[in-house]
C-alpha atoms as a PDB file:
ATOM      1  CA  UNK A   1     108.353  88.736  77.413  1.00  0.00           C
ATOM      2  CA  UNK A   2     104.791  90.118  77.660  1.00  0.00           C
ATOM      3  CA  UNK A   3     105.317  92.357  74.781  1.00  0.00           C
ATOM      4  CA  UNK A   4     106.187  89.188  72.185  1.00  0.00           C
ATOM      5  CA  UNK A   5     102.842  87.051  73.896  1.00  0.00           C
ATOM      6  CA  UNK A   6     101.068  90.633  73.199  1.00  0.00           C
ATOM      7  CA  UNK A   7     102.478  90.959  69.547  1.00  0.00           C
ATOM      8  CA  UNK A   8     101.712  87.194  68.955  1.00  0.00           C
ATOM      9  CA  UNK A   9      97.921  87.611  70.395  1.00  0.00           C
ATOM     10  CA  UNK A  10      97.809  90.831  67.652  1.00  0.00           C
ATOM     11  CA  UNK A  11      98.893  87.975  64.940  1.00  0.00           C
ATOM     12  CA  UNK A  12      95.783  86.044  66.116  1.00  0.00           C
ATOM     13  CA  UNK A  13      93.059  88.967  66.116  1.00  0.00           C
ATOM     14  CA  UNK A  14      94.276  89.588  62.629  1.00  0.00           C
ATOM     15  CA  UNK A  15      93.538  85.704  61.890  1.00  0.00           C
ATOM     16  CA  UNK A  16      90.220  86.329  63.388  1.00  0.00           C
ATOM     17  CA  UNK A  17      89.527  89.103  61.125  1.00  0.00           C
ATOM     18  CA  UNK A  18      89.880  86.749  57.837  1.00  0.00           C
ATOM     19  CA  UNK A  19      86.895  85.068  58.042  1.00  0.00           C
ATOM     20  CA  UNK A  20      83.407  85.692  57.668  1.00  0.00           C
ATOM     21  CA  UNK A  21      80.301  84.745  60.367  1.00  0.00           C
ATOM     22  CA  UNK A  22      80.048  81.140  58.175  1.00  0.00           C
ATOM     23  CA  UNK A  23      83.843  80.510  58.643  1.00  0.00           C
ATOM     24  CA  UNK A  24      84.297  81.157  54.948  1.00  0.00           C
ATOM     25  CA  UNK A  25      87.813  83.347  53.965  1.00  0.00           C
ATOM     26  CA  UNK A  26      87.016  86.960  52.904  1.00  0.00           C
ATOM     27  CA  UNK A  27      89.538  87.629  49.921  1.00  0.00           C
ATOM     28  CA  UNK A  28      92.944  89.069  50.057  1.00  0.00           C
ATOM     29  CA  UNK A  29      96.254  87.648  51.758  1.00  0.00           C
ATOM     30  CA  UNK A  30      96.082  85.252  54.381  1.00  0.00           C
ATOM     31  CA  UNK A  31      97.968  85.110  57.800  1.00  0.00           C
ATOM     32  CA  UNK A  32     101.736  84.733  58.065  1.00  0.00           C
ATOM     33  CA  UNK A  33     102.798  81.849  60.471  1.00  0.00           C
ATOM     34  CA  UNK A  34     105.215  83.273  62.895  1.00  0.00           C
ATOM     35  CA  UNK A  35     107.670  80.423  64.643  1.00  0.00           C
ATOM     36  CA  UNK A  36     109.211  81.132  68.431  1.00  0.00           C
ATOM     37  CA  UNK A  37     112.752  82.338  68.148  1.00  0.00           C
ATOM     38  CA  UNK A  38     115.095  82.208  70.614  1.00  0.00           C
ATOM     39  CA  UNK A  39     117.594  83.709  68.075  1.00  0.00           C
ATOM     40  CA  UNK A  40     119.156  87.311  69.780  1.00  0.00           C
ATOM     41  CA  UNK A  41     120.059  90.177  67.934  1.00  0.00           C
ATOM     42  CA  UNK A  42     123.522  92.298  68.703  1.00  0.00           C
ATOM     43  CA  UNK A  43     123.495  95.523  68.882  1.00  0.00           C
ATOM     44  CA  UNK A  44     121.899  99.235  69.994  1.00  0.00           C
ATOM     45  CA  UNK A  45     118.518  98.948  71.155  1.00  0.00           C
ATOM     46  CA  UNK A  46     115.881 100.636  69.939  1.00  0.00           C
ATOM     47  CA  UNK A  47     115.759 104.137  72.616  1.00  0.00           C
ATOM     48  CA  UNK A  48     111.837 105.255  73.904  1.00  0.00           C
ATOM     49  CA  UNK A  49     110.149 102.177  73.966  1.00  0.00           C
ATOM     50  CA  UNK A  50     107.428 101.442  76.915  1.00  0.00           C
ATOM     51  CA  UNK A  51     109.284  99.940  80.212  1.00  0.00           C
ATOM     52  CA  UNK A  52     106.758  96.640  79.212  1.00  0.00           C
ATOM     53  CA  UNK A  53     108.517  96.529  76.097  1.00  0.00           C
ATOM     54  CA  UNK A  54     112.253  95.808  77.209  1.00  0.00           C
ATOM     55  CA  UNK A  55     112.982  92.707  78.924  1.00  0.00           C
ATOM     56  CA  UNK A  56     113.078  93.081  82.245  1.00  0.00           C
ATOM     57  CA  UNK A  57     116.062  91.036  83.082  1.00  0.00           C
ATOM     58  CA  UNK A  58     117.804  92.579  80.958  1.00  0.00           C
ATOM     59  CA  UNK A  59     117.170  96.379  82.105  1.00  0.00           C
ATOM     60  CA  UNK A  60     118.274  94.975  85.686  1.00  0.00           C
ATOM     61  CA  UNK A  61     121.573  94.522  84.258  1.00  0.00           C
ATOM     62  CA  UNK A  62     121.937  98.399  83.046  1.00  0.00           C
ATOM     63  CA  UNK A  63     123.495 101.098  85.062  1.00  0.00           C
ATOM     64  CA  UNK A  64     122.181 104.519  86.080  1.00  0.00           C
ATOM     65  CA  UNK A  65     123.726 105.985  82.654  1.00  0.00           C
ATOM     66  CA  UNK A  66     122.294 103.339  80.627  1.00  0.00           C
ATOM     67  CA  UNK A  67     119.165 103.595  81.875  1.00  0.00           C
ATOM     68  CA  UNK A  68     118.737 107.192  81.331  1.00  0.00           C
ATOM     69  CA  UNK A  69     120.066 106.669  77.731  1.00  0.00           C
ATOM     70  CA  UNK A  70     117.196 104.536  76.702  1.00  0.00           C
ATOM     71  CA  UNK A  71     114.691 106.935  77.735  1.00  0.00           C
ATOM     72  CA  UNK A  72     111.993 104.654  78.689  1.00  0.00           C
ATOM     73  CA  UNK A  73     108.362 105.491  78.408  1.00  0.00           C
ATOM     74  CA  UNK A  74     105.835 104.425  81.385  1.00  0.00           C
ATOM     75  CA  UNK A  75     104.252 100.779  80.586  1.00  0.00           C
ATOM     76  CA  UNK A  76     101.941 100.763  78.099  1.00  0.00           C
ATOM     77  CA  UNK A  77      98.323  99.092  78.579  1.00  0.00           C
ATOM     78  CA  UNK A  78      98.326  95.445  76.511  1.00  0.00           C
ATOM     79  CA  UNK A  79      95.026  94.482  77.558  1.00  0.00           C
ATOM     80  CA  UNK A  80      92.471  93.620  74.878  1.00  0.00           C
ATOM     81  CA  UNK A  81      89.314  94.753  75.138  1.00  0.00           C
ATOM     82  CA  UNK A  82      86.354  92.352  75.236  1.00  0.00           C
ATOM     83  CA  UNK A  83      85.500  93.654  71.266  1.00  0.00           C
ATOM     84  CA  UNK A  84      89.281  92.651  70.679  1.00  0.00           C
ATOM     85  CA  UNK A  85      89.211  89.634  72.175  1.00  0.00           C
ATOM     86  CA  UNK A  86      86.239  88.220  70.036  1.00  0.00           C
ATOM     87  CA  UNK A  87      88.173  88.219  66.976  1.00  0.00           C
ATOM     88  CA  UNK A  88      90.380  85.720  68.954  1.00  0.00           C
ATOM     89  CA  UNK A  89      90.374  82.336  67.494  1.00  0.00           C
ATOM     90  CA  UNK A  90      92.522  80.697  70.015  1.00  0.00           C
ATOM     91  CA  UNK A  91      94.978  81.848  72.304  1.00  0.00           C
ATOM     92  CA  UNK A  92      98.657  82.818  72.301  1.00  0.00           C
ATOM     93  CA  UNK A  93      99.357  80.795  75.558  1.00  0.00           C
ATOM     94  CA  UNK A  94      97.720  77.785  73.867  1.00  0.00           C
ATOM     95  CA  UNK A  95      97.699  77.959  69.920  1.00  0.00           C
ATOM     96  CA  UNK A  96      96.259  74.490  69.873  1.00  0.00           C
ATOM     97  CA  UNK A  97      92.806  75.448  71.313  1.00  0.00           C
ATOM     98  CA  UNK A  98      90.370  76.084  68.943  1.00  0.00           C
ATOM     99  CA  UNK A  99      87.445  78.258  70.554  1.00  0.00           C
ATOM    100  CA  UNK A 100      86.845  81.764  70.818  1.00  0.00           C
ATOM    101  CA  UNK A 101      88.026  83.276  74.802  1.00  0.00           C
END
């Protein structure tokens, strides 16, 4: 879902954020290691959320009524800009690269 790759790239500019010029750790908590799911979760979903946000197979599968009952918000921009994207250590397609894109 392009939402969970954009969440997942927000994990990584945070990563980015806990080191200094020299590669040295500033101080305070360090990163927490999220691990792909493909656990679901029953039950309402959450109503107002941008159209990018819902998975799109899934909103195919809706009716008319249902649609209109989730109130869904025009797509909202996930691009990073290039200041964003410096703080990028890898990235979230391929975790196991290790230079700045």
């Amino acid at each position: 879902m392009e939402v969970t790759k954009w969440l997942r790239t927000m994990d990584l500019v945070y990563v980015g954020t806990k080191f200094y010029e020299d590669n040295t750790a500033v101080p305070g908590n360090q990163f927490r290691q999220r691990y792909p799911s493909d656990a679901t979760q029953i039950g309402r979903p959450i109503v107002g959320l941008p159209r990018n946000f819902y998975n799109a197979a899934w909103l195919q599968t809706l009716s008319p009524e249902q649609l209109a009952v989730l109130d869904i918000q025009p797509r909202f921009d996930i691009n990073f800009t290039v200041d964003e994207r410096k703080y990028i250590p890898f990235t979230a397609d391929d975790p196991g690269e290790n230079e700045v894109h």
